[in-house]
C-alpha atoms as a PDB file:
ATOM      1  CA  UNK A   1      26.772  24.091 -62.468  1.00  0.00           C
ATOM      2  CA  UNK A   2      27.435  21.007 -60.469  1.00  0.00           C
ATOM      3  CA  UNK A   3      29.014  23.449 -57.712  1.00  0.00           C
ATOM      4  CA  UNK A   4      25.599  25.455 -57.715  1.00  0.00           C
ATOM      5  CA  UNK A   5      23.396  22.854 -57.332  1.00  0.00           C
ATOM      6  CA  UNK A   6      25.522  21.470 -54.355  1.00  0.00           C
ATOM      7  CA  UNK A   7      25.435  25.116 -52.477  1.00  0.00           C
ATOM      8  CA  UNK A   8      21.517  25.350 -53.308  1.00  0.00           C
ATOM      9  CA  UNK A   9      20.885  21.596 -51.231  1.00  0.00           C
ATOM     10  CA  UNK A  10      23.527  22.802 -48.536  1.00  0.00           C
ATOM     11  CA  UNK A  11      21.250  26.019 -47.790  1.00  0.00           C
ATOM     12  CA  UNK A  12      18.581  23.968 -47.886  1.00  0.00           C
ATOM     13  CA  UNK A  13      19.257  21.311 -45.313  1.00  0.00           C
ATOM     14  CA  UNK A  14      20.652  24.216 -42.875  1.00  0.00           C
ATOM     15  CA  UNK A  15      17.206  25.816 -43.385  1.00  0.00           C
ATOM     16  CA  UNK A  16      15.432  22.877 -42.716  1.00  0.00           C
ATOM     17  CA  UNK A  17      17.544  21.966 -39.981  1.00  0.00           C
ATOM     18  CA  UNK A  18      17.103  25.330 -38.330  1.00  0.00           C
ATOM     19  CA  UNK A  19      13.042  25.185 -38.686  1.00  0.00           C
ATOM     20  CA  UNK A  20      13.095  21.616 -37.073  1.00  0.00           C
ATOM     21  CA  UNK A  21      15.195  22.728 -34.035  1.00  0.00           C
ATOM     22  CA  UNK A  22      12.934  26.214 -33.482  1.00  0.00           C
ATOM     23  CA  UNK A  23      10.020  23.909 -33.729  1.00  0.00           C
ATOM     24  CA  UNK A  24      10.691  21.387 -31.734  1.00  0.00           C
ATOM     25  CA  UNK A  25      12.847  21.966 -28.399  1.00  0.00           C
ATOM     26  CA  UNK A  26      15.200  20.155 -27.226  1.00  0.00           C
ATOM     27  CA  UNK A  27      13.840  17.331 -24.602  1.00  0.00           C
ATOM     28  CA  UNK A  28      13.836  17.836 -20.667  1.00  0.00           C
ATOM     29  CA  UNK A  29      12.708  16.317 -17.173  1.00  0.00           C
ATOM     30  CA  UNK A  30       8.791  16.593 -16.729  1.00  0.00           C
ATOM     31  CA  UNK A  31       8.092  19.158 -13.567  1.00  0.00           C
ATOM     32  CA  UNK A  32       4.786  20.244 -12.767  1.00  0.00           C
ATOM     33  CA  UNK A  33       4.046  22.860 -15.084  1.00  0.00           C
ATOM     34  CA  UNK A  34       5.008  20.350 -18.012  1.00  0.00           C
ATOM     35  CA  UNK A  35       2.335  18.388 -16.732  1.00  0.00           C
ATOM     36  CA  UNK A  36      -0.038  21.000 -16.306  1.00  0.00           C
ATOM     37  CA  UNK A  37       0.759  22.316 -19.518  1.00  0.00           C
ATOM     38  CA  UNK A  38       0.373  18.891 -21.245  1.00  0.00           C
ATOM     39  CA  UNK A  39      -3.205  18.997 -19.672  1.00  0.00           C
ATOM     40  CA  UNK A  40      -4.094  22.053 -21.381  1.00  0.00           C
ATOM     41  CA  UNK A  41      -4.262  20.344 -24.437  1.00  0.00           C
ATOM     42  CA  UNK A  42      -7.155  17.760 -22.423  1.00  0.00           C
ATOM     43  CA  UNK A  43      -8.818  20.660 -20.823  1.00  0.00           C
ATOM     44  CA  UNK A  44      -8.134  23.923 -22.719  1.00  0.00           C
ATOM     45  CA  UNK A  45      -9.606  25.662 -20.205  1.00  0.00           C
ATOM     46  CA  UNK A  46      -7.825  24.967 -16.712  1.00  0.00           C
ATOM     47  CA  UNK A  47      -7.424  27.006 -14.436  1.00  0.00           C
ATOM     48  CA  UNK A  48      -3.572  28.374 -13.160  1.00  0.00           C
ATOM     49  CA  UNK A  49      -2.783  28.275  -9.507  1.00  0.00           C
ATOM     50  CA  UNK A  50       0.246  29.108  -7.411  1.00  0.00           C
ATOM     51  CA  UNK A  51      -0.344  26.866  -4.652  1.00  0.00           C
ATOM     52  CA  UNK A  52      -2.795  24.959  -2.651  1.00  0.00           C
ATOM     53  CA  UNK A  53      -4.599  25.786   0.809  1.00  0.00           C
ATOM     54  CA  UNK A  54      -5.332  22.234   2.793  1.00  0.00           C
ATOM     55  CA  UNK A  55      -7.797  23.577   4.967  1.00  0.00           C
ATOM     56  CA  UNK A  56      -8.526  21.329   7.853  1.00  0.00           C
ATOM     57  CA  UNK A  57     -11.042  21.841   9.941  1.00  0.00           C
ATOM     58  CA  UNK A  58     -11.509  21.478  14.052  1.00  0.00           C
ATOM     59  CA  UNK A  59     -15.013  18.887  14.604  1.00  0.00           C
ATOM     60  CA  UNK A  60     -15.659  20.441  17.775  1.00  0.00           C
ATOM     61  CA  UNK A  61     -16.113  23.201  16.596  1.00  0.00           C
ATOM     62  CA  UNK A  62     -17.830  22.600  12.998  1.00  0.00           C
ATOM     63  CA  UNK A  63     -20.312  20.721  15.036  1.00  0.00           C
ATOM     64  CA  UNK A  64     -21.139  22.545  18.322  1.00  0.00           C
ATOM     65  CA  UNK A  65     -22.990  24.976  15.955  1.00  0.00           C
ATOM     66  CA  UNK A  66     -27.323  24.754  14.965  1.00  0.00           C
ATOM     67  CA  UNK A  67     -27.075  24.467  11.120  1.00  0.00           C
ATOM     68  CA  UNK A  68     -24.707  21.501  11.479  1.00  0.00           C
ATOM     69  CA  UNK A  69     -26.440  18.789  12.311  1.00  0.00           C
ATOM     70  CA  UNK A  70     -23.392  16.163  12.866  1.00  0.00           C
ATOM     71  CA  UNK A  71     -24.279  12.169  12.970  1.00  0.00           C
ATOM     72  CA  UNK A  72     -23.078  10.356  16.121  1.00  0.00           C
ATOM     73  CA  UNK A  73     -20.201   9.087  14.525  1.00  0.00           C
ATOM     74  CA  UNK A  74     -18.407  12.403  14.510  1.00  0.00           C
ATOM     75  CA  UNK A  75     -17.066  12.622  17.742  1.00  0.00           C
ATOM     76  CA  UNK A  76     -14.750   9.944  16.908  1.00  0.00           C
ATOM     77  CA  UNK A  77     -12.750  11.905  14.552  1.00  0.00           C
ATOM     78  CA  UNK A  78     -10.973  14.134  17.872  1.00  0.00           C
ATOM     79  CA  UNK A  79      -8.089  15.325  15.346  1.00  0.00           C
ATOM     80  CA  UNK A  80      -8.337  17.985  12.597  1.00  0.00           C
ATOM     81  CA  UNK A  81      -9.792  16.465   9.415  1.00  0.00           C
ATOM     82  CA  UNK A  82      -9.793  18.251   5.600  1.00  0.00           C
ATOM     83  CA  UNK A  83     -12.193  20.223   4.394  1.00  0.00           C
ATOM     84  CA  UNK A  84     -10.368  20.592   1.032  1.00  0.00           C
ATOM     85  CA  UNK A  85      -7.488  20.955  -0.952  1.00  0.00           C
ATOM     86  CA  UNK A  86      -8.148  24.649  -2.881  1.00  0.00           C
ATOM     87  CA  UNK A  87      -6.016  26.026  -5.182  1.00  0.00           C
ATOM     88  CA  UNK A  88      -5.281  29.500  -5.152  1.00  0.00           C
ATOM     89  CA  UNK A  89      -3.669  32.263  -6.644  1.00  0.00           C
ATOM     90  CA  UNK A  90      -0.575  34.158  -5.580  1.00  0.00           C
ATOM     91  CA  UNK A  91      -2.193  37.088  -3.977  1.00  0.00           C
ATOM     92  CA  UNK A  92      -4.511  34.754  -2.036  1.00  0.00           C
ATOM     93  CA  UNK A  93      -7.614  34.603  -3.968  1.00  0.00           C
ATOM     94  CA  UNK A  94      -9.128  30.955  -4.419  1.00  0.00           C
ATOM     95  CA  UNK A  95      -9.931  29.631  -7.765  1.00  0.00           C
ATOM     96  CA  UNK A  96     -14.206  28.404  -7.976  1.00  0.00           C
ATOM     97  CA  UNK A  97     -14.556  25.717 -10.699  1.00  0.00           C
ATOM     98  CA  UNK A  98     -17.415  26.377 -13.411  1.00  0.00           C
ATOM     99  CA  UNK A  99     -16.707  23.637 -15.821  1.00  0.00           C
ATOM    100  CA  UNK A 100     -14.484  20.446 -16.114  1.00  0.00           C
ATOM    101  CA  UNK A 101     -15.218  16.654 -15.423  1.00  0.00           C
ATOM    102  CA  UNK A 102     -17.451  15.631 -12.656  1.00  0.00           C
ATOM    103  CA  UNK A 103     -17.088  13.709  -9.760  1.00  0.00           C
ATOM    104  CA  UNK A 104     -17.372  10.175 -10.504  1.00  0.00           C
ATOM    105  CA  UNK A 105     -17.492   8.132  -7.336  1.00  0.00           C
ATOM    106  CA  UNK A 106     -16.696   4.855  -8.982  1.00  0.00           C
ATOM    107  CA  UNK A 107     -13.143   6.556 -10.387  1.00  0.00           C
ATOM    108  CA  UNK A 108     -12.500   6.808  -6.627  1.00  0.00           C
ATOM    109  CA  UNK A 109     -13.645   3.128  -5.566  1.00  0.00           C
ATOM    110  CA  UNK A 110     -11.051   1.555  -7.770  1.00  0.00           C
ATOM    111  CA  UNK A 111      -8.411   3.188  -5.556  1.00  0.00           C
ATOM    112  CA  UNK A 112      -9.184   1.117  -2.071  1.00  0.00           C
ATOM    113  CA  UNK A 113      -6.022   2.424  -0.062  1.00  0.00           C
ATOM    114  CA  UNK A 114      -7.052   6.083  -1.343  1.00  0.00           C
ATOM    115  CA  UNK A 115     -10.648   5.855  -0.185  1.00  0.00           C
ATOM    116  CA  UNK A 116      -9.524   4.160   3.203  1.00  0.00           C
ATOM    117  CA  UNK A 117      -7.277   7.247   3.982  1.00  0.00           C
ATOM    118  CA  UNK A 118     -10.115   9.439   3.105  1.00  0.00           C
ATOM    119  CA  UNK A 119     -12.742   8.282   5.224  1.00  0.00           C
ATOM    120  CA  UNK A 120     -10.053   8.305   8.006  1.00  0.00           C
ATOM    121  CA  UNK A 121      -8.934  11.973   7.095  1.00  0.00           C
ATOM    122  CA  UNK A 122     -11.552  13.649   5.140  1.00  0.00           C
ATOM    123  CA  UNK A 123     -14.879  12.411   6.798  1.00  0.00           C
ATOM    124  CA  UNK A 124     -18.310  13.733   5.929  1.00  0.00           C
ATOM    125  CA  UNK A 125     -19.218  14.926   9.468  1.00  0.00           C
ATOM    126  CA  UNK A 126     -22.963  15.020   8.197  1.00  0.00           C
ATOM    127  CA  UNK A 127     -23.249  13.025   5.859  1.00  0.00           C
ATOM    128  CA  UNK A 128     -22.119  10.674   3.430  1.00  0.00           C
ATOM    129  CA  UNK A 129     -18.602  10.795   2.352  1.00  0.00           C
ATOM    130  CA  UNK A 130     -18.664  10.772  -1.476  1.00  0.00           C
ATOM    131  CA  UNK A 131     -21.495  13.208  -1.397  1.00  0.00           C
ATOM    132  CA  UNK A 132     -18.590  15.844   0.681  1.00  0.00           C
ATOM    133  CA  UNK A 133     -16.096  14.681  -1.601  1.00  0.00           C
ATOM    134  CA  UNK A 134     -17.884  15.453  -4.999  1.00  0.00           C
ATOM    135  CA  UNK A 135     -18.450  18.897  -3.949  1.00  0.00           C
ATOM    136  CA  UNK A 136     -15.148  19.598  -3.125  1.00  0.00           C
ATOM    137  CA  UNK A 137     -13.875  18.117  -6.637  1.00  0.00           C
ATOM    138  CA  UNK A 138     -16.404  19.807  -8.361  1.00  0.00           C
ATOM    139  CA  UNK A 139     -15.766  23.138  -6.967  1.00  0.00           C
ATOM    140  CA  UNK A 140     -12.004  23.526  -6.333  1.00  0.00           C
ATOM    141  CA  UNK A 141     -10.201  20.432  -8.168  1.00  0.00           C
ATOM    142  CA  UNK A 142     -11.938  19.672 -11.719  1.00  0.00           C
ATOM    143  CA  UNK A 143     -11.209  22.673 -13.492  1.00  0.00           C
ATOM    144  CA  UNK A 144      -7.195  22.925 -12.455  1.00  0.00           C
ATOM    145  CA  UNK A 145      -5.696  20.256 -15.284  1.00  0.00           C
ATOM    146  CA  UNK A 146      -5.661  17.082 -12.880  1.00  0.00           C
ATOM    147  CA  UNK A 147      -6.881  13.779 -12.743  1.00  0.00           C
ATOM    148  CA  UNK A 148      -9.638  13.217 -10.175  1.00  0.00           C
ATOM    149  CA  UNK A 149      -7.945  10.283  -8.227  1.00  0.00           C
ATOM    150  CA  UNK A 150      -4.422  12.769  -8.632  1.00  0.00           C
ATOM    151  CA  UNK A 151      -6.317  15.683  -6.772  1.00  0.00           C
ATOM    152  CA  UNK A 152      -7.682  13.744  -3.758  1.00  0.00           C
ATOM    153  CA  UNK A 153      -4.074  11.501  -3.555  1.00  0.00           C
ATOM    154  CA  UNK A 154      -2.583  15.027  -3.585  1.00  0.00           C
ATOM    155  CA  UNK A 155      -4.720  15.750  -0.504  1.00  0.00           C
ATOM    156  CA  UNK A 156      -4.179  12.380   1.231  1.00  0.00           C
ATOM    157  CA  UNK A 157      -0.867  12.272   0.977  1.00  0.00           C
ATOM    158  CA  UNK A 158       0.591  15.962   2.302  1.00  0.00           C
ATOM    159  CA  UNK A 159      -1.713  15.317   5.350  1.00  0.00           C
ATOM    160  CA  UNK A 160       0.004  11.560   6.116  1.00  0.00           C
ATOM    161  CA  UNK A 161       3.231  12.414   5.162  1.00  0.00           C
ATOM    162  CA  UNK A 162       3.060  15.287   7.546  1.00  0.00           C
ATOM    163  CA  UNK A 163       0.868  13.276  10.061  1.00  0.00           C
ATOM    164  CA  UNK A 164      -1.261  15.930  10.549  1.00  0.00           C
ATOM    165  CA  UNK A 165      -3.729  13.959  12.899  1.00  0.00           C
ATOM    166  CA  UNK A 166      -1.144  14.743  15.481  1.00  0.00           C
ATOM    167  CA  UNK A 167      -1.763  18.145  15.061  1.00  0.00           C
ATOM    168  CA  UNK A 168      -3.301  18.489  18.654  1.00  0.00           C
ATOM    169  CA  UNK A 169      -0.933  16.847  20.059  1.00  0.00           C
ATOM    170  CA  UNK A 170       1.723  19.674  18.647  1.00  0.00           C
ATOM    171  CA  UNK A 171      -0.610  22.513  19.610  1.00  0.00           C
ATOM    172  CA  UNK A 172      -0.769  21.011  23.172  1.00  0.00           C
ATOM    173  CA  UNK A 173       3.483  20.381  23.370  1.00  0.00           C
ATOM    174  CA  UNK A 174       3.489  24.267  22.699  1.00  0.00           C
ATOM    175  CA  UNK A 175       0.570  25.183  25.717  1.00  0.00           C
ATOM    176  CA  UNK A 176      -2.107  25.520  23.135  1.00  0.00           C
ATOM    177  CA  UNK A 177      -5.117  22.999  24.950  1.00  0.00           C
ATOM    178  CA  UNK A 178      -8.661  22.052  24.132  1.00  0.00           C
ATOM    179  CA  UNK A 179     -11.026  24.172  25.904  1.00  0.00           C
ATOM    180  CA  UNK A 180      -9.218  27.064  26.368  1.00  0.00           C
ATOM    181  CA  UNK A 181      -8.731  30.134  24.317  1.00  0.00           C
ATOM    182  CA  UNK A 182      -6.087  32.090  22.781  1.00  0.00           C
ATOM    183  CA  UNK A 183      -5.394  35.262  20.850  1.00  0.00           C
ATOM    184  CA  UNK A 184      -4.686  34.148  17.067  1.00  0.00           C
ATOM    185  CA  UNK A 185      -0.943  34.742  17.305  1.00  0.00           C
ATOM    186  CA  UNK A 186      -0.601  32.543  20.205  1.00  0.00           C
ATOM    187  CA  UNK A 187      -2.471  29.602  17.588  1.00  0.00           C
ATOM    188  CA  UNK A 188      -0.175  30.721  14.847  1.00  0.00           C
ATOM    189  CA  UNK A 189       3.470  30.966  16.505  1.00  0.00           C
ATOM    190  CA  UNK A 190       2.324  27.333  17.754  1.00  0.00           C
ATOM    191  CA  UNK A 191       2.253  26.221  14.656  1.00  0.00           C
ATOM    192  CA  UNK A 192       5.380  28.108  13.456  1.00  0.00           C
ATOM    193  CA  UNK A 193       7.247  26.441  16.484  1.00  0.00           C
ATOM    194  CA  UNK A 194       5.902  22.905  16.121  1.00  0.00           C
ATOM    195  CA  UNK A 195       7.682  20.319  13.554  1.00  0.00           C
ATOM    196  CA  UNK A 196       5.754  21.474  10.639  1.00  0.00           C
ATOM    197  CA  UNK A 197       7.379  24.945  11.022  1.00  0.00           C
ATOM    198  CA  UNK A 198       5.027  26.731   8.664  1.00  0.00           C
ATOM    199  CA  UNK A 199       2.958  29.920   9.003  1.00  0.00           C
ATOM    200  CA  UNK A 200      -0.576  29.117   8.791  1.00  0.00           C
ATOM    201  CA  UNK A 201      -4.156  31.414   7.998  1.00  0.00           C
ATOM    202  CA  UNK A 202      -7.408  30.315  10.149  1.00  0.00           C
ATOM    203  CA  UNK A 203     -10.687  30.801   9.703  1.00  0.00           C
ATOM    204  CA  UNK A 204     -13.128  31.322  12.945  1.00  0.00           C
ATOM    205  CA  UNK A 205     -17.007  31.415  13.702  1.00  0.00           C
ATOM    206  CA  UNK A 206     -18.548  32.930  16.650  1.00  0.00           C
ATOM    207  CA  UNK A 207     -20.621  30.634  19.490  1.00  0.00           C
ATOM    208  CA  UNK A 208     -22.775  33.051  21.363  1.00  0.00           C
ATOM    209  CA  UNK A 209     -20.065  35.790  21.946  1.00  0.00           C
ATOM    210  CA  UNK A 210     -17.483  33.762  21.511  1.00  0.00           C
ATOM    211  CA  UNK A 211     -14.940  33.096  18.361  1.00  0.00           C
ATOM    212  CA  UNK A 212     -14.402  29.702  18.235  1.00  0.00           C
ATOM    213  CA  UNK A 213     -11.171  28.220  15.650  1.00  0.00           C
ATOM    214  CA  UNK A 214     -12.929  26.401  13.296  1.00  0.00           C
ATOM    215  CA  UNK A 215     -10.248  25.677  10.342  1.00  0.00           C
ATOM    216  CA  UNK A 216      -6.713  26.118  10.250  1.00  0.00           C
ATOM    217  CA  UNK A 217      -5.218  26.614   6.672  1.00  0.00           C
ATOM    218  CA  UNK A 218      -2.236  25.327   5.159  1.00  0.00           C
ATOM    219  CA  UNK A 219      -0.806  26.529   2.177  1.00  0.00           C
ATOM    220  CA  UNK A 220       0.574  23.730   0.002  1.00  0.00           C
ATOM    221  CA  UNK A 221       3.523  23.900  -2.914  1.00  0.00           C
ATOM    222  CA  UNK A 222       1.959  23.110  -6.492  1.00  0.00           C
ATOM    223  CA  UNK A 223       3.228  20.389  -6.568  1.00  0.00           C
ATOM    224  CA  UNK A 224       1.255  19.480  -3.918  1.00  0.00           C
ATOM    225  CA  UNK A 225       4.155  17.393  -1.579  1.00  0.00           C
ATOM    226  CA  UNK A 226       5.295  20.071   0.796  1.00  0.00           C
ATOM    227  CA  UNK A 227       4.078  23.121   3.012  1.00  0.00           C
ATOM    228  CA  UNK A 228       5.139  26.549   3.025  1.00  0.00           C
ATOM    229  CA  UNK A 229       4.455  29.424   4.582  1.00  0.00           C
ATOM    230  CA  UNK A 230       1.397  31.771   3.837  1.00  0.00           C
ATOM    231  CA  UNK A 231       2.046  35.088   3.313  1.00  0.00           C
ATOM    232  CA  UNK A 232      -1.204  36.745   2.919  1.00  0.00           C
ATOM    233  CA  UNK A 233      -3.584  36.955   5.752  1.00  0.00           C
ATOM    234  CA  UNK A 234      -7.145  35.669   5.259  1.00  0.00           C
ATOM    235  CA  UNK A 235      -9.658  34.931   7.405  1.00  0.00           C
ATOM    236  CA  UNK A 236     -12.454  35.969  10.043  1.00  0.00           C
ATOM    237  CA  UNK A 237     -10.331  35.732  13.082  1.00  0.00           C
ATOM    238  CA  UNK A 238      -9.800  38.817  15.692  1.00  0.00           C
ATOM    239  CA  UNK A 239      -6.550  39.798  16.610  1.00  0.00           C
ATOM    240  CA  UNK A 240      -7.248  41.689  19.429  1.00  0.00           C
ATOM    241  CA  UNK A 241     -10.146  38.702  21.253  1.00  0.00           C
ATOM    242  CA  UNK A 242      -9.742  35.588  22.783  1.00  0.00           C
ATOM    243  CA  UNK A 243     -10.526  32.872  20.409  1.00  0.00           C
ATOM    244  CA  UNK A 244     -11.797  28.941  22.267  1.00  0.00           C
ATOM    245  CA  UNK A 245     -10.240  25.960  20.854  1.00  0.00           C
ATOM    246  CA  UNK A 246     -13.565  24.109  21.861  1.00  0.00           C
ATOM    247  CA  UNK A 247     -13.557  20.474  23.315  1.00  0.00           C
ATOM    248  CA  UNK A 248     -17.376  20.117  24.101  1.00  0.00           C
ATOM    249  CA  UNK A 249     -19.628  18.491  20.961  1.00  0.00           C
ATOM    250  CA  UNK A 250     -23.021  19.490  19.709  1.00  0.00           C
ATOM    251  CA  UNK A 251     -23.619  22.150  22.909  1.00  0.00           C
ATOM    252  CA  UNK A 252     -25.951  23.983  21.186  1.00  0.00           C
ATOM    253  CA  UNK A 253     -26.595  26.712  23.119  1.00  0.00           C
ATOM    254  CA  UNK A 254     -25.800  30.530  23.143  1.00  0.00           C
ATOM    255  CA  UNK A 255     -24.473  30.617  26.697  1.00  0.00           C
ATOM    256  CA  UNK A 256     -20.601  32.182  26.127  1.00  0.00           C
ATOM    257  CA  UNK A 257     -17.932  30.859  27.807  1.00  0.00           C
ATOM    258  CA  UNK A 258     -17.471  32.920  30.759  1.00  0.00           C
ATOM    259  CA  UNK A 259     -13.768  33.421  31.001  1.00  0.00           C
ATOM    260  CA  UNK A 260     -13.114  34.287  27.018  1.00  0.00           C
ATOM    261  CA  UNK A 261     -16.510  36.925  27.898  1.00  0.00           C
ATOM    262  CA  UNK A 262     -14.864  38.569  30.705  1.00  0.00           C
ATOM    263  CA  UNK A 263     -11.086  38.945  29.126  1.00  0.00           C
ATOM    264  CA  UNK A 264     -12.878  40.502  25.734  1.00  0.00           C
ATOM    265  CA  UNK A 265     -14.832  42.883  27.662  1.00  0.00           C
ATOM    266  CA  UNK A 266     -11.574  43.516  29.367  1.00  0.00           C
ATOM    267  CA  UNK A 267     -10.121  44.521  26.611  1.00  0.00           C
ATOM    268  CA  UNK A 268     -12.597  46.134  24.869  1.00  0.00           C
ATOM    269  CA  UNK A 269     -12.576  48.454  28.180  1.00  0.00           C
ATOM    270  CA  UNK A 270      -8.321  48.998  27.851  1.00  0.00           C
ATOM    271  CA  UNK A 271      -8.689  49.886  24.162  1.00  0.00           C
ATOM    272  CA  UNK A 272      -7.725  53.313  22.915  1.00  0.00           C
END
């Protein structure tokens, strides 16, 4: 009887001890998607992502064009400054936020050294700052599982780590110069062949008859601390025209540049 009883309690604490240990696994180092997971329980609804883009854009040309009305204190930033850090998906398609917390300006303020980097490298190049910076939060960063102040540090960080405001200065080591203009491919093996050794996506616009760069895209790991390459193509850029890598500001006018003209017809005429 005694024997019994002792093999009945033995069963049970192996099939208690065998519930506990599929229940509960055993303990490991926090990497992102621990973190991302532990945020589903916050917001049950976030969003997945693969990586990030870090899209920066050129001033000279976001502000040469008629709907953007820069203020006069544009033409000081004469590097590439951030549009926004979107995440996106593996195949390339971005990720618009419907729902999550919204920007809250004051979050930000409490972080001085964060909002001093992003006035320096995500300016408002027409208007106030926090105004550009709550509709980038609200659109691409509140409804991926992270912390307000954690999205924009994300942001400020890749782009001082990798000193990105020398960017022109890398373009022009590798014959790419303001004012001039390039097929895409000449822009892109630049890039490849500079220190940041990346492949990059761009998006352009056209000036009069002219395609103009106006971003250049990075694609970010998800963890947000390194580049890598892109390897999807997106973006409104010809491959076959010249595209300027303006210098002039807010020349608005419709008069082409004559050289970039004259090779596209050029060409257009050689063309099969």
């Amino acid at each position: 009887m005694v024997a019994t009883k002792v093999y009945l309690f033995a069963c049970f604490l192996v099939l208690v001890t065998g519930i506990y240990f599929h229940r509960v696994p055993p303990p490991r180092d926090l990497n992102h998607q621990d973190i991302y997971d532990s945020f589903q329980g916050v917001f049950p609804d976030a969003e997945d992502y693969d990586h990030f883009y870090l899209v920066l854009q050129w001033p000279p040309t976001f502000c040469n064009l008629a709907p953007n009305k820069c203020h006069k204190n544009a033409t000081k930033f004469t590097y590439f400054t951030i549009h926004g850090l979107w995440p996106q998906k593996k195949n390339g398609g971005g990720i618009i936020c419907t729902s999550g917390p919204a920007f809250d300006y004051d979050k930000l303020a409490r972080e001085k050294k964060l909002i001093e980097r992003m006035k320096k490298f995500w300016p408002n190049l027409r208007g106030k700052d926090e105004q550009f910076w709550g509709d980038e939060w609200n659109k691409h960063g509140r409804c991926i599982g992270l912390e307000q102040n954690d999205y924009f540090n994300r942001a400020a960080n890749v782009y001082a780590n990798e000193n990105i405001s020398s960017l022109v200065e890398e373009l022009e080591k590798h014959e790419i110069h303001e004012g001039k203009s390039y097929r895409i491919e000449q822009y892109k093996e630049a890039i490849k062949s500079s220190r940041l050794n990346v492949t990059p996506n761009f998006q352009c616009n056209e000036h009069g008859q002219v395609q103009q760069l106006l971003e250049v895209k990075l694609c970010v790991c998800k963890k947000g601390t390194k580049f890598q390459d892109c390897t999807y193509k997106v973006g409104q850029c010809s491959t076959t025209s010249l595209i300027r890598f303006p210098h002039e500001w807010n020349k608005i006018t419709h008069r082409p540049d004559a050289d970039a003209v004259e090779e596209n017809f050029r060409i257009a005429l050689s063309a099969p």
